[in-house]
PDB file of N, CA and C in Angstrom:
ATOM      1  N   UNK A   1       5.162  17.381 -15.512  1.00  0.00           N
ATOM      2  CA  UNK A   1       6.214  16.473 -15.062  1.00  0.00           C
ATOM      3  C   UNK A   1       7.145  16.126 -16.221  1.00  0.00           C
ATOM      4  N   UNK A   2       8.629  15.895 -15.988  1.00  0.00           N
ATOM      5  CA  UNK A   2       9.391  15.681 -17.168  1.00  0.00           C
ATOM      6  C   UNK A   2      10.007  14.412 -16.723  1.00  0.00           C
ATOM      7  N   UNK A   3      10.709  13.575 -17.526  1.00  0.00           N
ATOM      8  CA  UNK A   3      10.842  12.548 -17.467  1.00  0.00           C
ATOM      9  C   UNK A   3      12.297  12.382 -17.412  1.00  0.00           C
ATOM     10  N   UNK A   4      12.825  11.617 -16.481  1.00  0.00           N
ATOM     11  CA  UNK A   4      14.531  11.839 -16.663  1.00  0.00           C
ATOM     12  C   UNK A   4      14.946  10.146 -16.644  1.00  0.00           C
ATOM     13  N   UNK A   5      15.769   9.666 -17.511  1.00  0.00           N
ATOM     14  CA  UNK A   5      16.794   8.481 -17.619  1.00  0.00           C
ATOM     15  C   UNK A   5      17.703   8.720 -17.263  1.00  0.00           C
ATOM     16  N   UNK A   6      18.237   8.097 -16.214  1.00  0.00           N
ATOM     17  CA  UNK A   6      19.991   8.649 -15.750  1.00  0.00           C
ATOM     18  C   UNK A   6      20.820   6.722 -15.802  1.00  0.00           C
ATOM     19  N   UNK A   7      22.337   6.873 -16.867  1.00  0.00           N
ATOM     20  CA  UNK A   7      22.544   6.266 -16.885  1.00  0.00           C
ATOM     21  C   UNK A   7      24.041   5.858 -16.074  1.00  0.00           C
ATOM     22  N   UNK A   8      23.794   4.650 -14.804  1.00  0.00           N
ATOM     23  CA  UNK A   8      25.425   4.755 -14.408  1.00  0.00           C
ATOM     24  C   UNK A   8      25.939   4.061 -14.524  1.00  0.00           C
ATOM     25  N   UNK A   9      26.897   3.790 -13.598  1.00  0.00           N
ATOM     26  CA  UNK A   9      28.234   2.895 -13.590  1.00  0.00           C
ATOM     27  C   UNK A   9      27.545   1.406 -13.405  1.00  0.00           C
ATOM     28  N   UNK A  10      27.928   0.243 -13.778  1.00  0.00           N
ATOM     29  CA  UNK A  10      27.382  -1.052 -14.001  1.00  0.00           C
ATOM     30  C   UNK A  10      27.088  -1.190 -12.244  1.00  0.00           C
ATOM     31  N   UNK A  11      26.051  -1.341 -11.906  1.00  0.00           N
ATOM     32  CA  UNK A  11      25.768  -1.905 -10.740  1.00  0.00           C
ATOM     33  C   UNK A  11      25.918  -3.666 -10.188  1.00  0.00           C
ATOM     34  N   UNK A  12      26.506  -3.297  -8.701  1.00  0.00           N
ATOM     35  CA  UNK A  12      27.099  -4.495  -8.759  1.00  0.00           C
ATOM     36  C   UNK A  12      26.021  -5.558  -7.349  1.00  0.00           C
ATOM     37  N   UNK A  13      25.500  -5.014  -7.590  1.00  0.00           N
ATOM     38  CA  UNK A  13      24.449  -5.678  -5.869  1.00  0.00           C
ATOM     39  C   UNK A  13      23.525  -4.966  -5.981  1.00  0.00           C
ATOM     40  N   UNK A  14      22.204  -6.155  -5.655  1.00  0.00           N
ATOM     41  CA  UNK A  14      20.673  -5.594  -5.642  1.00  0.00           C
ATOM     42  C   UNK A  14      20.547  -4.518  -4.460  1.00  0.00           C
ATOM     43  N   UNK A  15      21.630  -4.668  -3.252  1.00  0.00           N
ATOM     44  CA  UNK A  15      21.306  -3.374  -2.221  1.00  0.00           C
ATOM     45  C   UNK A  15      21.807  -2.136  -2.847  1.00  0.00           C
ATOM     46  N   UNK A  16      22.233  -1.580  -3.990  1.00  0.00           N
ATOM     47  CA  UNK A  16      22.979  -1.022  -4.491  1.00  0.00           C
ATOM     48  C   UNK A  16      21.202   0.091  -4.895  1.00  0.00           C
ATOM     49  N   UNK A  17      20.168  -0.835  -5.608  1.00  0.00           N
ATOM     50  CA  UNK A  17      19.073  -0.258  -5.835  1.00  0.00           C
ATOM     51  C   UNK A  17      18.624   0.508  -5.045  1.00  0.00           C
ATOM     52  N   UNK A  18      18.620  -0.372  -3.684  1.00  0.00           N
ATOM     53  CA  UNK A  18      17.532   0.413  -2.615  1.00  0.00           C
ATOM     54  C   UNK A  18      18.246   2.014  -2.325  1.00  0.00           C
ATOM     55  N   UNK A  19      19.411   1.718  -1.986  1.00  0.00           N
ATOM     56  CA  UNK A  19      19.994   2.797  -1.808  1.00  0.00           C
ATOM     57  C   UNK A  19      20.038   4.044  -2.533  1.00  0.00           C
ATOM     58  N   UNK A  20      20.010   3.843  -4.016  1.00  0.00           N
ATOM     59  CA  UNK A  20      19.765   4.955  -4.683  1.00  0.00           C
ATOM     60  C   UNK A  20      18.201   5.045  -5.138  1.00  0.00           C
ATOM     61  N   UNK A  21      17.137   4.221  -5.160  1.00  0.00           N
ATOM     62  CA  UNK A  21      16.258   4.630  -4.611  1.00  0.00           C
ATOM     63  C   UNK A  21      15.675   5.624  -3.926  1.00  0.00           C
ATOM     64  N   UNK A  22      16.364   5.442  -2.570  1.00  0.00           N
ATOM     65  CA  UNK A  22      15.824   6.057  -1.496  1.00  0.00           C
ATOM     66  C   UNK A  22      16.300   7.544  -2.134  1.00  0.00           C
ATOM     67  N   UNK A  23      17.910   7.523  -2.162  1.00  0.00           N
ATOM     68  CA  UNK A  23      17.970   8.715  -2.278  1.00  0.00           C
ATOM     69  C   UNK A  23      17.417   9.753  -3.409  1.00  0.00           C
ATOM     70  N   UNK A  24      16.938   8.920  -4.321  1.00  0.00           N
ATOM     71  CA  UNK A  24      15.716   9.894  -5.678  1.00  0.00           C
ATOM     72  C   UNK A  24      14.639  10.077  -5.062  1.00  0.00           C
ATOM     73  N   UNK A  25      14.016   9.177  -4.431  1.00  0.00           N
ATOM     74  CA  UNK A  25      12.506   9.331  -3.190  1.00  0.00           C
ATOM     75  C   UNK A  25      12.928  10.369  -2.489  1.00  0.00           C
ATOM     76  N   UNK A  26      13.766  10.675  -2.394  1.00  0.00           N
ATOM     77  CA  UNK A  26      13.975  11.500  -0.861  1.00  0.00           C
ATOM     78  C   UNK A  26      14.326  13.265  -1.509  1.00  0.00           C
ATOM     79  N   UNK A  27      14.244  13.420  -2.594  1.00  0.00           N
ATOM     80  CA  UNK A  27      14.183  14.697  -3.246  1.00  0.00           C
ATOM     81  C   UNK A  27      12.821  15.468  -3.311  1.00  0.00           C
ATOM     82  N   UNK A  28      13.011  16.549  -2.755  1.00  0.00           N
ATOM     83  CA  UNK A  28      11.814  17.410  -3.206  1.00  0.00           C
ATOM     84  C   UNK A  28      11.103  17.145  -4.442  1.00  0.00           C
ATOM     85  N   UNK A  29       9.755  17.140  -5.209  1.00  0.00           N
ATOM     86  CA  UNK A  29      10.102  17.170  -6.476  1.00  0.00           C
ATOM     87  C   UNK A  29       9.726  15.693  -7.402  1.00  0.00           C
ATOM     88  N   UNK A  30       9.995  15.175  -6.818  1.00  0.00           N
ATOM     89  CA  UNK A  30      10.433  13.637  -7.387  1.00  0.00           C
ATOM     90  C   UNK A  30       8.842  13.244  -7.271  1.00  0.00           C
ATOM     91  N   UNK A  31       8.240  12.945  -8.253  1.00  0.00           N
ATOM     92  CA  UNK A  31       7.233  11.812  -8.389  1.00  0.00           C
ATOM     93  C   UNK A  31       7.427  10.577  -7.440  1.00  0.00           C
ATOM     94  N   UNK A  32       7.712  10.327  -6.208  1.00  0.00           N
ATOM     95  CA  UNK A  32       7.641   9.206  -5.852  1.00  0.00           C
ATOM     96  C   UNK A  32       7.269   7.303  -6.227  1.00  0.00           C
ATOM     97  N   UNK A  33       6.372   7.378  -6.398  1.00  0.00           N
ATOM     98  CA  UNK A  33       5.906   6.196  -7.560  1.00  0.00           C
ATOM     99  C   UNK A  33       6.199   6.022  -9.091  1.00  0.00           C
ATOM    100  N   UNK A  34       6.928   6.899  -9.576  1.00  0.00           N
ATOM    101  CA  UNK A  34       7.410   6.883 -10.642  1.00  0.00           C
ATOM    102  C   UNK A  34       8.883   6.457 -10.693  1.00  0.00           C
ATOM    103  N   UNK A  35       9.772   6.149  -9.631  1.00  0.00           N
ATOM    104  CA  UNK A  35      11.234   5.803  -8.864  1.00  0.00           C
ATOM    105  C   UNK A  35      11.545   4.295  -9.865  1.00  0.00           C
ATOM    106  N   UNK A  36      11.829   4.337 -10.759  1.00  0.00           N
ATOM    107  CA  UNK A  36      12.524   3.180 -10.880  1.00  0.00           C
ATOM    108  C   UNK A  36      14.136   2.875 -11.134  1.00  0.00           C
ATOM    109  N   UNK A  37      14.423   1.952 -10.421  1.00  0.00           N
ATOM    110  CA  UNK A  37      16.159   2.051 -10.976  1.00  0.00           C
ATOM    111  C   UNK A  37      16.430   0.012 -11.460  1.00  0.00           C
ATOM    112  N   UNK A  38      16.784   0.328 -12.149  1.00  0.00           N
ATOM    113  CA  UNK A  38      17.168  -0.960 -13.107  1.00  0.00           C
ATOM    114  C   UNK A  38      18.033  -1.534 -12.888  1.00  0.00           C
ATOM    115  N   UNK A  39      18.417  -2.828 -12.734  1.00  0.00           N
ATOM    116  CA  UNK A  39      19.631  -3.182 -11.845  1.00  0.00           C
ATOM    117  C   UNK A  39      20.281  -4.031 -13.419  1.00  0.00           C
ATOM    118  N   UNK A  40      19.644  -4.355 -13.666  1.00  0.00           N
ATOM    119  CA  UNK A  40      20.217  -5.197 -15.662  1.00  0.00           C
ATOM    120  C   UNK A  40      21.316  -3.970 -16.255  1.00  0.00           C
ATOM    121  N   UNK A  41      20.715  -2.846 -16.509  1.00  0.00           N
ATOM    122  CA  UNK A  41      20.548  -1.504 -17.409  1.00  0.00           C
ATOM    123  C   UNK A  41      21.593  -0.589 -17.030  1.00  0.00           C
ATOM    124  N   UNK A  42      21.436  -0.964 -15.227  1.00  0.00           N
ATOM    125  CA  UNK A  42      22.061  -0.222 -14.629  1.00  0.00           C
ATOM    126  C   UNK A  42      21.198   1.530 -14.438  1.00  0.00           C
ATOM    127  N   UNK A  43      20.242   1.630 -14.828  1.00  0.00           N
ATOM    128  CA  UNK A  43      19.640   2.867 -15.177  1.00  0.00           C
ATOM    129  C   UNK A  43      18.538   3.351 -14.285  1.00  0.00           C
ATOM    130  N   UNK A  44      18.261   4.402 -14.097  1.00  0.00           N
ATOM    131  CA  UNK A  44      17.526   4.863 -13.113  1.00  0.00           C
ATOM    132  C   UNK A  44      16.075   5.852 -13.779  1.00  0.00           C
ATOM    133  N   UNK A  45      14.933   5.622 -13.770  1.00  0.00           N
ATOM    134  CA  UNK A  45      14.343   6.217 -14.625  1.00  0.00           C
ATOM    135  C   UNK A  45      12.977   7.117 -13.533  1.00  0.00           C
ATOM    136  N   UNK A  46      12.754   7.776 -13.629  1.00  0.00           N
ATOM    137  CA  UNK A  46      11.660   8.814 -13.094  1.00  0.00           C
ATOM    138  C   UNK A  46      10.901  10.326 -13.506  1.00  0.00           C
ATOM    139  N   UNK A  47      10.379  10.332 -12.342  1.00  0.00           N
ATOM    140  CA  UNK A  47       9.814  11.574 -13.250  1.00  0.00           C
ATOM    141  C   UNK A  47       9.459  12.651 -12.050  1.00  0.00           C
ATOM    142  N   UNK A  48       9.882  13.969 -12.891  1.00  0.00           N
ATOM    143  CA  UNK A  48      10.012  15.121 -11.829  1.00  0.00           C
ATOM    144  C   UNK A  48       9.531  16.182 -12.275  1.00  0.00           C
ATOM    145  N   UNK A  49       9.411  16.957 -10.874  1.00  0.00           N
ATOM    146  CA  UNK A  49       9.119  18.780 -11.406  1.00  0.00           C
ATOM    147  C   UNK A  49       9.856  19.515 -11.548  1.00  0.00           C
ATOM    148  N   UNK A  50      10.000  19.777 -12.813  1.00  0.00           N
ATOM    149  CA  UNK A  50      10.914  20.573 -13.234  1.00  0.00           C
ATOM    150  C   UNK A  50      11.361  22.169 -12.297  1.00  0.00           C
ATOM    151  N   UNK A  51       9.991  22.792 -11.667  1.00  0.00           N
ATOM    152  CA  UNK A  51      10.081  23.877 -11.108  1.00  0.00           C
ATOM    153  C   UNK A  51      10.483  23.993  -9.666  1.00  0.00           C
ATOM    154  N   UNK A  52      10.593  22.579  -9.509  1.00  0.00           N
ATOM    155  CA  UNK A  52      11.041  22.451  -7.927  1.00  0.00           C
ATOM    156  C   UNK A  52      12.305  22.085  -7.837  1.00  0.00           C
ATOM    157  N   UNK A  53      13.310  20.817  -8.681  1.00  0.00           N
ATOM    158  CA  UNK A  53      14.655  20.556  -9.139  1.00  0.00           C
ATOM    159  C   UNK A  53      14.964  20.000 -10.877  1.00  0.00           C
ATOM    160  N   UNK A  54      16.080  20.019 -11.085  1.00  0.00           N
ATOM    161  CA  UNK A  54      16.546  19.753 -12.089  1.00  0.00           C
ATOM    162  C   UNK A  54      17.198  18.311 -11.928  1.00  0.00           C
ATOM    163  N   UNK A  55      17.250  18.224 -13.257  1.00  0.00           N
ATOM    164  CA  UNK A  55      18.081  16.864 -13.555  1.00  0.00           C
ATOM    165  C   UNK A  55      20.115  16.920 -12.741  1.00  0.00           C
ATOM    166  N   UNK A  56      20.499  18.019 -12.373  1.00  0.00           N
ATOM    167  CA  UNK A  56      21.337  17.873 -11.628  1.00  0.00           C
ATOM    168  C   UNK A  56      21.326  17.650 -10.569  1.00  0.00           C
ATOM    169  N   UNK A  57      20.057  18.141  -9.499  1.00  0.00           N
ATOM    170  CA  UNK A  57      20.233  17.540  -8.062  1.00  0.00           C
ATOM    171  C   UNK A  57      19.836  16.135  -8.347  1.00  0.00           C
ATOM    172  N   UNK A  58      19.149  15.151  -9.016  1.00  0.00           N
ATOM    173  CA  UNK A  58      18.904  14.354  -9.015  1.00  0.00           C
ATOM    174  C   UNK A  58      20.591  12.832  -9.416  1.00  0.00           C
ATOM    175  N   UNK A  59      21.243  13.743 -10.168  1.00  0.00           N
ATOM    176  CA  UNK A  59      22.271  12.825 -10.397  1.00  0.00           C
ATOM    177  C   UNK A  59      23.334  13.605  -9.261  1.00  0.00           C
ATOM    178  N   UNK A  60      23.230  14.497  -8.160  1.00  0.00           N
ATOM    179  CA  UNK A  60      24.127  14.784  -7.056  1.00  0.00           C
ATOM    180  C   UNK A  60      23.812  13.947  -6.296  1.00  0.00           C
ATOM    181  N   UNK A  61      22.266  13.397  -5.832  1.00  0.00           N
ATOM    182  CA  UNK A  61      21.992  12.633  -5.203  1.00  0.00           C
ATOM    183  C   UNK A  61      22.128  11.032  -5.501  1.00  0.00           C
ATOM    184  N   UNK A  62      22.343  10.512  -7.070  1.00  0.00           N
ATOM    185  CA  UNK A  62      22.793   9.399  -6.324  1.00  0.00           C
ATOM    186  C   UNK A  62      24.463   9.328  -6.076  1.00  0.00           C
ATOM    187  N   UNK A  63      24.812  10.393  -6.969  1.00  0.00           N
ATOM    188  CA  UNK A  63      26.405  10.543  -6.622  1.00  0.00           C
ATOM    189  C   UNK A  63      26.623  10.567  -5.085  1.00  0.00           C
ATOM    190  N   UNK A  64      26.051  11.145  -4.421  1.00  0.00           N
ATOM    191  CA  UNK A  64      26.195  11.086  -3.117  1.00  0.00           C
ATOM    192  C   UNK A  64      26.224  10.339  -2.046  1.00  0.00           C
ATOM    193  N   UNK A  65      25.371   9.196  -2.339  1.00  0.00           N
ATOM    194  CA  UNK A  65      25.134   7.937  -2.110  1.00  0.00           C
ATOM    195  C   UNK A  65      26.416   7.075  -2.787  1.00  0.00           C
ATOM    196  N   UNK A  66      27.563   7.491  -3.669  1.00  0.00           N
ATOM    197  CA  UNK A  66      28.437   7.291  -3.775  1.00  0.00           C
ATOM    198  C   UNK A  66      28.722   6.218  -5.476  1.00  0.00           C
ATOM    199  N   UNK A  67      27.279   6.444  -6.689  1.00  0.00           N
ATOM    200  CA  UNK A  67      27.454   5.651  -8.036  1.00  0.00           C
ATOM    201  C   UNK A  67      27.869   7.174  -8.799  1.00  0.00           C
ATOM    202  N   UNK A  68      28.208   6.625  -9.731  1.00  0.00           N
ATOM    203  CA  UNK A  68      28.565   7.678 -10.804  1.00  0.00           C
ATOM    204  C   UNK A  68      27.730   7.606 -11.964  1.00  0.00           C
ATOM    205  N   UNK A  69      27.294   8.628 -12.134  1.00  0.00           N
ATOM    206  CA  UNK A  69      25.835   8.968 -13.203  1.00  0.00           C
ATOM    207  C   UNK A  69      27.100   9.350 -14.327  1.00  0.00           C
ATOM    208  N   UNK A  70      26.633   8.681 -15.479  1.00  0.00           N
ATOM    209  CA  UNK A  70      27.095   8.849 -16.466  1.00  0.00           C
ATOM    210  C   UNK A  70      26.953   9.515 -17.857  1.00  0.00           C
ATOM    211  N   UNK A  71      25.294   9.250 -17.616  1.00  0.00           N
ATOM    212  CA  UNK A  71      24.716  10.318 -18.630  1.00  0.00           C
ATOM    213  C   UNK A  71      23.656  10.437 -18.607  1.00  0.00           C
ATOM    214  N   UNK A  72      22.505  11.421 -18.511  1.00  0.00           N
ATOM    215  CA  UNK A  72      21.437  11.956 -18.160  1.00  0.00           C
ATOM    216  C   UNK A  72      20.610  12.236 -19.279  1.00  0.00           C
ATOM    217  N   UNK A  73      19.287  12.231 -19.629  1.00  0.00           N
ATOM    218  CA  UNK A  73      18.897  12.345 -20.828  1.00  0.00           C
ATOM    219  C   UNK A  73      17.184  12.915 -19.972  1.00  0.00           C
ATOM    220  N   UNK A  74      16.881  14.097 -20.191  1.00  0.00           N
ATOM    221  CA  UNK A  74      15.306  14.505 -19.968  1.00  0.00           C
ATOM    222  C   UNK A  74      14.694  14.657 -20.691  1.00  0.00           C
ATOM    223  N   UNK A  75      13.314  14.324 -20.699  1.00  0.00           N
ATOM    224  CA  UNK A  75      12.013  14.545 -21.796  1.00  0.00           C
ATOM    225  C   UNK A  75      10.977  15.467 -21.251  1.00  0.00           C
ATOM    226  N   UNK A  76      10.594  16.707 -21.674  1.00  0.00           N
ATOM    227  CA  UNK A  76       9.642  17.463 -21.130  1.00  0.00           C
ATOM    228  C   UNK A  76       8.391  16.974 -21.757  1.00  0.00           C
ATOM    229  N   UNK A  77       7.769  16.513 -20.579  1.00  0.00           N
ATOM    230  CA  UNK A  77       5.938  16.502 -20.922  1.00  0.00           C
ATOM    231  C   UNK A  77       5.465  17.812 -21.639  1.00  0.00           C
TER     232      UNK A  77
END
């Protein structure tokens, strides 16, 4: 499992979490219980399989949900 920090745009509402939440939960791949997104930090932190997605579907998805990922940083276990 590798570890990804994705950092975005200043979040402005606690429903702002759930939403991109869901949509990192909702990736193939995704450690589920490992889902955290930071509402202070603004930052989204988890952990994934590398062989199933990358650190780009993960910042398409919350882009999609409509925040802007700003900068992405992975750590391979």
């Amino acid at each position: 499992m590798n570890k990804a920090i994705l950092q975005l745009e200043t979040l402005s509402c606690p429903s702002c979490m759930q939403k991109i939440e869901s949509a990192v939960k909702g990736l193939n791949g995704i450690d589920k219980d490992s889902v955290k997104v930071m509402f202070n930090s603004s930052k989204v932190r988890t952990d994934f399989d590398a062989e199933v997605l990358d650190i780009e579907d993960i910042k398409e998805a919350i882009e999609d949900v409509g925040y802007s990922v700003l900068k992405t940083k992975v750590k391979t276990a």
